[in-house]
Protein backbone atom coordinates (compact mmCIF):
# COMPACT_ATOMS: atom_id res chain seq x y z
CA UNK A 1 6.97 -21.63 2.09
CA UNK A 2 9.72 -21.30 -0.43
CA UNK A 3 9.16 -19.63 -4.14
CA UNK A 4 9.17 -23.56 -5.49
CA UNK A 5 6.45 -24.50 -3.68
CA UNK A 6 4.32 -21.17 -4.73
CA UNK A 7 1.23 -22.17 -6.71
CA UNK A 8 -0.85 -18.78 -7.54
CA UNK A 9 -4.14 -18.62 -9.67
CA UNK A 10 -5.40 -15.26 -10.66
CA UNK A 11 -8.79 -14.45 -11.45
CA UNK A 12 -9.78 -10.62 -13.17
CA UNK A 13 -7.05 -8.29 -13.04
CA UNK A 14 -6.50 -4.17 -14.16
CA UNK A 15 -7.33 -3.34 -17.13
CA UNK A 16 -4.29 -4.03 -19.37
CA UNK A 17 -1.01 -6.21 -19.11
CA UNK A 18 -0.25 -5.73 -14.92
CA UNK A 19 -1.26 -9.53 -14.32
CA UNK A 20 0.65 -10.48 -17.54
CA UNK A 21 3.86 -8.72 -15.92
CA UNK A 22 3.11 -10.11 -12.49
CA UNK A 23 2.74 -13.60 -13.36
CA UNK A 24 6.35 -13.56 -15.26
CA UNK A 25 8.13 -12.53 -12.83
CA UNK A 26 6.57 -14.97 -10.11
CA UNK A 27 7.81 -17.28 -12.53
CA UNK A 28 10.85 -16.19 -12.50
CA UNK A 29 11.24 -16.61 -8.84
CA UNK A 30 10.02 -20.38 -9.59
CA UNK A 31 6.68 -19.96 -8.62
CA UNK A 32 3.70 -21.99 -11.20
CA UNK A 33 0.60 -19.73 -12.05
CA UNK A 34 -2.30 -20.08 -13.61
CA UNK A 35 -4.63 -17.42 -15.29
CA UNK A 36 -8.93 -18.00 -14.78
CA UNK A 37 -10.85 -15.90 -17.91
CA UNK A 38 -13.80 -15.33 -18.07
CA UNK A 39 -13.87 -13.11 -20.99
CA UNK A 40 -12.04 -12.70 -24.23
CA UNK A 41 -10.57 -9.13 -22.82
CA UNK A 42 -8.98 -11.67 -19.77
CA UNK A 43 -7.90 -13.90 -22.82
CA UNK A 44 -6.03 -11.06 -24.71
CA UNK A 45 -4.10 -9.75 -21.75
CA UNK A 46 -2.67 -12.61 -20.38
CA UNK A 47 -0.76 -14.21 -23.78
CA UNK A 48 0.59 -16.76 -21.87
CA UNK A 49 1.23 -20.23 -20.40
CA UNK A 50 -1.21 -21.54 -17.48
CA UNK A 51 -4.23 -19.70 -19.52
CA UNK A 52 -7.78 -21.09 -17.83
CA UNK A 53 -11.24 -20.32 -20.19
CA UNK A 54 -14.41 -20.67 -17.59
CA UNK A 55 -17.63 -21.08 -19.35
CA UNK A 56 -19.45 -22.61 -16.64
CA UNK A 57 -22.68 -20.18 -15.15
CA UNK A 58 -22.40 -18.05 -11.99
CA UNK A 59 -24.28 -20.09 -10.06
CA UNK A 60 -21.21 -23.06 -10.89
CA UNK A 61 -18.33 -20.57 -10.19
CA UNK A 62 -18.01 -21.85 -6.68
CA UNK A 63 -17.64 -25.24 -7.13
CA UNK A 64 -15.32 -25.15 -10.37
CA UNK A 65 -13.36 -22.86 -8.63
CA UNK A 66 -12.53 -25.29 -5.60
CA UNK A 67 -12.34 -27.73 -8.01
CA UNK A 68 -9.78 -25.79 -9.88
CA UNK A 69 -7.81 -25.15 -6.66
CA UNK A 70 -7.50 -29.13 -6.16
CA UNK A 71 -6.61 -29.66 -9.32
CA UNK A 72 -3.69 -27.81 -9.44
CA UNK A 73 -3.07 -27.51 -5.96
CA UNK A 74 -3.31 -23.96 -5.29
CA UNK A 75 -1.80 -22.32 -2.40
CA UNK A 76 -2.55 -18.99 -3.23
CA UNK A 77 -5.04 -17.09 -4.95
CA UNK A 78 -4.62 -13.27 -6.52
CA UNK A 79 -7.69 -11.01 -7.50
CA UNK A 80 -8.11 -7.14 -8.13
CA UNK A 81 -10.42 -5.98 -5.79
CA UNK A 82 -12.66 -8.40 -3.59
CA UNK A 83 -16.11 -7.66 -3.76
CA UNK A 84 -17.01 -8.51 -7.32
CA UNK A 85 -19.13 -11.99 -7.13
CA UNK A 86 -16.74 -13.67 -9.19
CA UNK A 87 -13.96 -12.79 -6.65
CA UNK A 88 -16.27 -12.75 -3.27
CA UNK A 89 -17.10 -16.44 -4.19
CA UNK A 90 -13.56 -17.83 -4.69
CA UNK A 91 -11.89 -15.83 -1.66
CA UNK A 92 -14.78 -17.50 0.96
CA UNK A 93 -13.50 -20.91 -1.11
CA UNK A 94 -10.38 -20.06 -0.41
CA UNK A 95 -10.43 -19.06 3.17
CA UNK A 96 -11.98 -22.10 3.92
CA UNK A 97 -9.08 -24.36 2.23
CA UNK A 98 -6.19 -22.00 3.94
CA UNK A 99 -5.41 -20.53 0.31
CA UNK A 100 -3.60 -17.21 0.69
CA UNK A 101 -5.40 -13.95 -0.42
CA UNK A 102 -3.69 -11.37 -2.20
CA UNK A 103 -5.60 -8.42 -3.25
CA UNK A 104 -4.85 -5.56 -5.24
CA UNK A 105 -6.67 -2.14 -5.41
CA UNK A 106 -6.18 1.01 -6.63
CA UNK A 107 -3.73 2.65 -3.84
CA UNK A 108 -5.38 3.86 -0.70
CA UNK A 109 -2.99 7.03 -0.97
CA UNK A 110 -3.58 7.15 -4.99
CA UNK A 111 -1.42 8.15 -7.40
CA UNK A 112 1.82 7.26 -6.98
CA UNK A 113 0.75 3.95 -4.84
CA UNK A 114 -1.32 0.38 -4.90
CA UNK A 115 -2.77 -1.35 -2.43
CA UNK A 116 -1.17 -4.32 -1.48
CA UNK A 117 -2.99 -6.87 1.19
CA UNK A 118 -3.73 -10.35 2.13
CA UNK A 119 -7.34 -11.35 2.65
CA UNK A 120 -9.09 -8.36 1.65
CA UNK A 121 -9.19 -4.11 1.05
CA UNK A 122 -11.28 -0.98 1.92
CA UNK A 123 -14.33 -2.36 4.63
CA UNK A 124 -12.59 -5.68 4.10
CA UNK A 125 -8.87 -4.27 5.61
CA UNK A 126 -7.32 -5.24 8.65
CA UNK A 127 -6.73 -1.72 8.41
CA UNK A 128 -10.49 -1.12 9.75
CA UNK A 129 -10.30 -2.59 12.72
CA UNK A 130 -6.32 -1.97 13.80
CA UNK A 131 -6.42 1.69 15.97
CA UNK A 132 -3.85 4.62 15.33
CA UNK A 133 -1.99 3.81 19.02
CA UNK A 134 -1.22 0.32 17.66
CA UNK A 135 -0.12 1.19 14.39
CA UNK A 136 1.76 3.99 16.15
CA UNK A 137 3.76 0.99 18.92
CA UNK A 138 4.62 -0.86 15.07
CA UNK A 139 5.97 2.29 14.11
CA UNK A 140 7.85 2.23 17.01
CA UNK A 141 10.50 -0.29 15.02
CA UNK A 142 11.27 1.69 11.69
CA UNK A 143 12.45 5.07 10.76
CA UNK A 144 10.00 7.16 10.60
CA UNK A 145 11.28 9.78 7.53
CA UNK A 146 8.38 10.33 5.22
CA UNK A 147 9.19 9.16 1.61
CA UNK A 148 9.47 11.86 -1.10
CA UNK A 149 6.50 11.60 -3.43
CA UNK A 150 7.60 9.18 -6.57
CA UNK A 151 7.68 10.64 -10.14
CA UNK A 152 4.20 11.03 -11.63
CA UNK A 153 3.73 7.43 -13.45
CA UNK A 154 0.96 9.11 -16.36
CA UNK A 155 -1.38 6.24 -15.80
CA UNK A 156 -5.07 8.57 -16.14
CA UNK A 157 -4.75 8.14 -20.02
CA UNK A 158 -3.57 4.45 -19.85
CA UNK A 159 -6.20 3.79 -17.91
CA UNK A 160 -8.82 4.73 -20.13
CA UNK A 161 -7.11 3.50 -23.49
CA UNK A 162 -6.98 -0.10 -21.66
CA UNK A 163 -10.35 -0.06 -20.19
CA UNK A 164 -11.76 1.20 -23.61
CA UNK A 165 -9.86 -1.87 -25.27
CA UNK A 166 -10.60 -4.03 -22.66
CA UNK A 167 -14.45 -3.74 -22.91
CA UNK A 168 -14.19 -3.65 -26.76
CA UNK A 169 -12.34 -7.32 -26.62
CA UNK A 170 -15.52 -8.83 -24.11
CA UNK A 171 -17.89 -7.46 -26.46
CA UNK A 172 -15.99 -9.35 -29.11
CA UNK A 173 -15.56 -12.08 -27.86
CA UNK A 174 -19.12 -12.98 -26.27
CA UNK A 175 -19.72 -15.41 -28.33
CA UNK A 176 -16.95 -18.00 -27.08
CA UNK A 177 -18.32 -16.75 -23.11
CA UNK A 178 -21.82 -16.47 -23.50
CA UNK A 179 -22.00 -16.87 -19.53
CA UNK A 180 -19.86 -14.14 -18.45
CA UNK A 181 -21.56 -11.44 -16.79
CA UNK A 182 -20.03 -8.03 -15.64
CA UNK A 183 -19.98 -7.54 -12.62
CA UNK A 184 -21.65 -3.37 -12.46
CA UNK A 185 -24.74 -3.16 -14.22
CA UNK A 186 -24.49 -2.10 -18.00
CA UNK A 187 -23.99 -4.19 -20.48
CA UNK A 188 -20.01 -4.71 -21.70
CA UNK A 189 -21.48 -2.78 -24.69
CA UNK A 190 -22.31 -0.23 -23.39
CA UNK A 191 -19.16 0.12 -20.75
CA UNK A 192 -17.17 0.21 -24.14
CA UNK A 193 -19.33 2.64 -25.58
CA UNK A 194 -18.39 5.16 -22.43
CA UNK A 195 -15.03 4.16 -21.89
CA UNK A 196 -14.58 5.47 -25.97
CA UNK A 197 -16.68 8.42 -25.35
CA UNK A 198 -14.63 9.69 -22.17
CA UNK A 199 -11.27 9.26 -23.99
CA UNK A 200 -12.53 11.15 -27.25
CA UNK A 201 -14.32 13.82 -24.78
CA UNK A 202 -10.82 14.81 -23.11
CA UNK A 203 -9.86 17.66 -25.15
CA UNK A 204 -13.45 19.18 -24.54
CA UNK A 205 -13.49 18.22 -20.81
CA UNK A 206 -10.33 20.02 -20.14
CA UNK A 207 -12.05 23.18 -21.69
CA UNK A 208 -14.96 23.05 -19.31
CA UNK A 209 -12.51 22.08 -16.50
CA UNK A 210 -10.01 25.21 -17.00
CA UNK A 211 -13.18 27.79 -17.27
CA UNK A 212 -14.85 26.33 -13.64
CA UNK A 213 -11.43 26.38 -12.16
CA UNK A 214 -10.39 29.61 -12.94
CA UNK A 215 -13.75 30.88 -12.42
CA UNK A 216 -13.57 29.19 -8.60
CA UNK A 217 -10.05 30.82 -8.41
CA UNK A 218 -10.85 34.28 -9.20
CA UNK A 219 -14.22 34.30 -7.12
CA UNK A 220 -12.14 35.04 -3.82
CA UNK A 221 -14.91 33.71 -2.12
CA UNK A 222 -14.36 30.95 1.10
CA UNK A 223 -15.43 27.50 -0.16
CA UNK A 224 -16.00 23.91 0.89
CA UNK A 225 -14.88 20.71 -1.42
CA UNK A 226 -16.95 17.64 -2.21
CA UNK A 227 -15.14 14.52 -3.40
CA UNK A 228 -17.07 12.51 -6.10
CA UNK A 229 -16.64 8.75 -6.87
CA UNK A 230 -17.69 6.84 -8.96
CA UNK A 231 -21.98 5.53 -8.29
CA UNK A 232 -20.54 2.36 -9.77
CA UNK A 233 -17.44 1.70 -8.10
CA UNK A 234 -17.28 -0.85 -5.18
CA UNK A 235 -16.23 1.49 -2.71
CA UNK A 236 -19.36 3.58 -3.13
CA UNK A 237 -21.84 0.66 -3.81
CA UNK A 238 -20.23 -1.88 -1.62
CA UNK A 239 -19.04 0.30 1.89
CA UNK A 240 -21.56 3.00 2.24
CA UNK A 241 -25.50 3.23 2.94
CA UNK A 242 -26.29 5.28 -0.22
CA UNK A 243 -27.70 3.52 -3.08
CA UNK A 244 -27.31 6.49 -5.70
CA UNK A 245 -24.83 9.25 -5.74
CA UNK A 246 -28.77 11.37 -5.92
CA UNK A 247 -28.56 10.38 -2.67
CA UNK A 248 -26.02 11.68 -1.57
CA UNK A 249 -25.62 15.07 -3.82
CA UNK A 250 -29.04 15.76 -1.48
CA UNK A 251 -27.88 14.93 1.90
CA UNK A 252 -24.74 17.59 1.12
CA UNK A 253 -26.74 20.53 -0.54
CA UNK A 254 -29.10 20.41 1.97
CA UNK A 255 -26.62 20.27 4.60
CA UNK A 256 -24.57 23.04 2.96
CA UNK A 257 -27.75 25.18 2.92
CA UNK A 258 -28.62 25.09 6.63
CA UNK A 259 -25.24 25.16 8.02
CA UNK A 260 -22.89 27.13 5.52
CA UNK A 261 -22.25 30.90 6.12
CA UNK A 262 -24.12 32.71 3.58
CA UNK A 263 -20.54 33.65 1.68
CA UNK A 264 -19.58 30.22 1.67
CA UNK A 265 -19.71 28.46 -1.53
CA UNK A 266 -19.72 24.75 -2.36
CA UNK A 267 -17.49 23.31 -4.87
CA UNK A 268 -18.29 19.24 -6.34
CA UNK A 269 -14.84 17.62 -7.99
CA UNK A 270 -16.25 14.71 -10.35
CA UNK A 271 -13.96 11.80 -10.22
CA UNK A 272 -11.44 11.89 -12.85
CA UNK A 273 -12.82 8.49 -14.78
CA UNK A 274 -16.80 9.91 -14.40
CA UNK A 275 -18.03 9.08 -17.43
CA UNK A 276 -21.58 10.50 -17.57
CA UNK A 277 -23.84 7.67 -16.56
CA UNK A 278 -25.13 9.41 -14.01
CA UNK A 279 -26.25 12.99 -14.88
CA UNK A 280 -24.28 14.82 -12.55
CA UNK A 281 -24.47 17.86 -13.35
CA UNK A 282 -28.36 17.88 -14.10
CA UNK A 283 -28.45 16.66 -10.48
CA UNK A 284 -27.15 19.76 -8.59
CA UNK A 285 -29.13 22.27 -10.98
CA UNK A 286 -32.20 21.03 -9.78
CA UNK A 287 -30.85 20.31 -6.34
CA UNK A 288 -29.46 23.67 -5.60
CA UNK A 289 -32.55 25.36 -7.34
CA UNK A 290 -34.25 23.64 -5.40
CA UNK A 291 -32.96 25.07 -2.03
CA UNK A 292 -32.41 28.22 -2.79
CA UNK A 293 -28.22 28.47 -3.34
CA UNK A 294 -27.72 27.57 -7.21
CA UNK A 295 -25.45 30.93 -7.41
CA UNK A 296 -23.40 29.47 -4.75
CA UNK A 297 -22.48 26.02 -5.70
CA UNK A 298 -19.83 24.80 -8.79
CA UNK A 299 -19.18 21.69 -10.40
CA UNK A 300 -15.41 20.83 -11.73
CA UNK A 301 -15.67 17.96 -14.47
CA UNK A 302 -12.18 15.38 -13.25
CA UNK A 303 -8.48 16.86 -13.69
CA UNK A 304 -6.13 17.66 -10.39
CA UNK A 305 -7.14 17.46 -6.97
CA UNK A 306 -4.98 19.42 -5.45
CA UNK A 307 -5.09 23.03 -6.52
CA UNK A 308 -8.67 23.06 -4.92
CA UNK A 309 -8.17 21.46 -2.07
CA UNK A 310 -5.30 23.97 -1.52
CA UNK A 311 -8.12 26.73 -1.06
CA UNK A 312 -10.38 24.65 0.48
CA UNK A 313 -12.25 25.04 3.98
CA UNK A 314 -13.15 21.43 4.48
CA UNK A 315 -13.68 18.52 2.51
CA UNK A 316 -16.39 16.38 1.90
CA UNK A 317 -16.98 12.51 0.82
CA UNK A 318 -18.12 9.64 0.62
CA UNK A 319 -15.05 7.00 1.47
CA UNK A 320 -13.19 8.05 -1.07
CA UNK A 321 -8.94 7.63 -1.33
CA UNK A 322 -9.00 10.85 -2.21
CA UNK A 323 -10.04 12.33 1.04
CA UNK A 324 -6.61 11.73 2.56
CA UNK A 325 -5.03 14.31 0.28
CA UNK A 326 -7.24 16.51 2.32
CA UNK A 327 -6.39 15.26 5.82
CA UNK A 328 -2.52 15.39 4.38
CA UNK A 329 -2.93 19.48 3.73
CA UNK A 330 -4.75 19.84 7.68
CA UNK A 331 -7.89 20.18 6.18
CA UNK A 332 -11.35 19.31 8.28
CA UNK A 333 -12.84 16.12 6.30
CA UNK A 334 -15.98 14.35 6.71
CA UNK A 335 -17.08 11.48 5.42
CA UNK A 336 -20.12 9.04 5.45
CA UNK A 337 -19.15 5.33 4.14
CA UNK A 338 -17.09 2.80 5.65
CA UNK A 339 -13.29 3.97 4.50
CA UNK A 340 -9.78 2.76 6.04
CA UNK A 341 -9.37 6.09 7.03
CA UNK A 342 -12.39 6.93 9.10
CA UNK A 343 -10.38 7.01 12.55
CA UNK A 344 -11.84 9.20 15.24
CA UNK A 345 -8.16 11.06 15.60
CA UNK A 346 -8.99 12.91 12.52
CA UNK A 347 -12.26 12.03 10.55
CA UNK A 348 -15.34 14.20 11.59
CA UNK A 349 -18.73 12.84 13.17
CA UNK A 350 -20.07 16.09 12.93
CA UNK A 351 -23.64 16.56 11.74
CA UNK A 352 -23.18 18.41 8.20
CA UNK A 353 -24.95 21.50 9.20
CA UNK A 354 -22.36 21.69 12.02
CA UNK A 355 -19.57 20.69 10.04
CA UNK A 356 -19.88 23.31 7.20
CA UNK A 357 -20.83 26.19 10.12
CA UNK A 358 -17.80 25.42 12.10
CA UNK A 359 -15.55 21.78 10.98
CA UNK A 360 -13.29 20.05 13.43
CA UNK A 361 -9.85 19.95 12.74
CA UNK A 362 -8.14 16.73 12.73
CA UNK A 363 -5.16 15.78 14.41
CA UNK A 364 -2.21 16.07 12.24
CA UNK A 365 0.16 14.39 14.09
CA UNK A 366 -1.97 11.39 14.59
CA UNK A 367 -2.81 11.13 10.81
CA UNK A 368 1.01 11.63 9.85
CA UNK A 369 1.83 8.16 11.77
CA UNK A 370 -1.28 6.50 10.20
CA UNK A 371 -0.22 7.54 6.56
CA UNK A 372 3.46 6.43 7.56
CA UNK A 373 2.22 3.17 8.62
CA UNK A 374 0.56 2.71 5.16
CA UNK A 375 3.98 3.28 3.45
CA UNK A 376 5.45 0.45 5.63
CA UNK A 377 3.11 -1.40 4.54
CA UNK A 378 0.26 -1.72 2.19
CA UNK A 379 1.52 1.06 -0.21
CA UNK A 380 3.59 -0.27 -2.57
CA UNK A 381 4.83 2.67 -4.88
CA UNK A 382 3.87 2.39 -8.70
CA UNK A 383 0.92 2.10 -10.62
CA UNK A 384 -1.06 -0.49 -13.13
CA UNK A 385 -1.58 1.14 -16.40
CA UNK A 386 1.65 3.00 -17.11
CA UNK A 387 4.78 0.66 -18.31
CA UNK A 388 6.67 3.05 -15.93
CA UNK A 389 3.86 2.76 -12.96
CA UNK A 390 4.15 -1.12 -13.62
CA UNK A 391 8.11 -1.25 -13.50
CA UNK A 392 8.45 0.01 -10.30
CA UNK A 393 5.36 -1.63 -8.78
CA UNK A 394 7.20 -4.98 -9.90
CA UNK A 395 10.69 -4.15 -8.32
CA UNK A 396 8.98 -4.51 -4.60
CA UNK A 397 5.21 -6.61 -5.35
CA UNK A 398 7.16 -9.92 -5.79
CA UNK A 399 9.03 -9.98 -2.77
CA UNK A 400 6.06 -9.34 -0.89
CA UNK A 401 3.69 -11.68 -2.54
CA UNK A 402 6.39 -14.30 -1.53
CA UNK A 403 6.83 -13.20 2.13
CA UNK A 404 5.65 -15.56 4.91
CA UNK A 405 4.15 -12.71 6.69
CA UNK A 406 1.44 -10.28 5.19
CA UNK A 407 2.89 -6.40 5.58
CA UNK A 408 0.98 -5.65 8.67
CA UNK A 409 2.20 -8.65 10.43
CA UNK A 410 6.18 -7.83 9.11
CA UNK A 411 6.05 -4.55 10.32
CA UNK A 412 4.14 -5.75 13.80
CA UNK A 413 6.99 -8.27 14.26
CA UNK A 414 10.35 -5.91 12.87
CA UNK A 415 10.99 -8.38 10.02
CA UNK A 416 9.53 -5.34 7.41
CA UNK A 417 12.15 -5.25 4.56
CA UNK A 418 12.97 -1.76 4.27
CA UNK A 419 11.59 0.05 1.63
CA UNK A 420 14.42 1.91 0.32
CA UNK A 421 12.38 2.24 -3.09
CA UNK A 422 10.26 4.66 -1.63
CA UNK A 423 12.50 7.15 -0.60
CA UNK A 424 12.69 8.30 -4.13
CA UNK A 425 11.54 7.42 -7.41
CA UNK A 426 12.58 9.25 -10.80
């Protein structure tokens, strides 16, 4: 199907401009889009033709929105992650009408990528149920020279100044959509309310940050890493069996206390965008007091990954992106939720005890062709919330948006255009 012919309708987007951008330069290629809001902060970052207010109740969504697709004939259909209800509902609508599904999501090999696929991401991929040997016969057909990593786009503090102005425009603007609902459970007040109090909190943070780092760093002692996410985030609520990040802070420590050689320590990295809903750090006092190894166990409030995963034993997580920066560096990983990276070449089974007493390594080789087969494919390089991140995300997205094939099937077939982009970005 030719650009012409191209009908898109997006629903809720990145915080900030991204769809904005996106849906000009489909435009440009002569597709028609259309924009669904549902809130005023949906309103105020679109600013533009083919603008769609939806006032109707939840329960209505899925009927207006196959109604909407029939009305303007709609061929394909663009959210930002696919487990939200608002998006769950409209992708089974539009499976069942043949509508293409493009989703976006925060890049499976984060920062310096997106995730780009048809259909649905994380427990939803293709990726889940394709096995390293066939991604390694796709490979088979391109050149396999790693890209260098792209220029850092500076999107952590965009992110939080447009999710902070974001949530401040739906709590304006809940009057004209008294029917939206969010789709995590705190009011849109009270999302504001944190988003503001994170970005204000930064100069403090990175205090508190610098003194547990350097205090980790000097120690000298052997240590193990546990990735945080978010207890709100879909990847933690949606793909895993824990129902609080409690839950899971437990099954660790105590884990860590029966297996861990007694010099061992255990280090917890709080996600970067944590933003103190859930007392973290009150957690683990009483958890490691509890059992007997508070003197032995840190907490590092956000900032950089990588300096302590450099020192790192092993690495622990839910499903989070994150823990591919550890199987990148060699490092033993184990992990408990439903990720895209879970593959038995190089993700542990082992019971924690085991795993902290004595990890398995992964296979390096076999996780160097999977990551290589996400670069030829759903890693598109670039980011959201930067004007920079967004620029080069745009100079490749379009292209593939328009594509008869979805990435996976290109590269399966040999009709992948190249991404020379990739190679490097400055």
């Amino acid at each position: 199907m030719t650009s012409p012919d191209r009908r898109f309708l997006f629903l809720q987007g990145p915080h900030g401009p991204w769809f904005r951008d996106l849906a000009r330069h489909l435009r440009a290629a002569g597709a028609k889009v259309w924009r669904a809001g549902f809130n005023l902060g949906d309103r105020m970052f679109w600013r533009g033709p083919g603008y769609i207010a939806i006032h109707s109740a939840a329960a209505a969504w899925a009927g207006d929105c196959a109604a909407l697709f029939a009305r303007h004939r709609i061929t394909d259909l663009v959210v930002y992650g696919d487990t939200r209800p608002i998006h769950a509902a409209a992708i089974a609508v539009a499976k069942a009408k043949g509508i293409t599904v493009h989703v976006f999501e925060e890049g499976y090999l984060r920062p310096y990528w997106v995730t780009y696929e048809r259909g649905g991401s994380n427990g939803n991929s293709r990726l889940m149920s394709l096995t390293v040997p066939e991604m390694q016969v796709a490979l088979a057909k391109v050149d396999l020279d790693l890209p260098d990593t792209p220029a850092t786009w500076g999107d952590m503090r965009q992110h939080m100044f447009w999710g902070a102005l974001y949530h401040g425009y739906v709590a304006l603007g809940h009057a004209a959509y008294r029917n939206f609902r969010p789709h995590r459970a705190l009011t849109v007040g009270q999302e504001f309310l944190l988003y503001l109090r994170r970005f204000l909190m930064m100069p403090l943070h990175r205090i508190e940050r610098n003194i547990a780092t350097a205090r980790i760093r000097k120690g000298g002692f052997p240590y193990h890493l546990v990735i945080l996410q978010l207890e709100h985030d879909s990847s933690f609520r949606d793909h895993s069996s824990f129902t609080s990040m409690t839950e899971f802070l437990s099954l660790v420590i105590r884990g860590f206390a029966a297996g861990a050689p007694r010099h061992h320590h255990l280090v917890f990295k709080a996600h970067p965008l944590e933003d103190g809903r859930v007392p973290l750090l009150r957690k683990l006092r009483q958890l490691t007091a509890a059992l007997g190894v508070a003197g032995r166990v840190h907490f590092v409030r956000g900032g950089k990954l990588g300096e302590l995963l450099n020192h790192a034993r092993s690495a622990v997580t839910v499903n989070s992106t994150a823990g591919q920066q550890a199987l990148w560096r060699g490092l033993p990983l184990r992990s408990f939720g439903t990720a895209v990276y879970a593959k038995p070449e190089f993700v542990s089974t082992q019971p924690l005890a085991a795993f902290f007493a004595a990890p398995d390594r992964p296979d390096t080789r076999a996780y160097r062709d999977y990551r290589q087969y996400l670069l030829e494919t759903s890693q598109v390089a670039g980011g959201f919330y930067s004007a920079r991140g967004r620029r080069a995300l745009l100079r490749q997205i379009v292209d593939l948006m328009l594509a008869e094939e979805d990435p996976y099937d290109a590269l399966r077939l040999g009709s992948a255009a190249p991404r020379q982009q990739l190679r490097l970005v400055r």
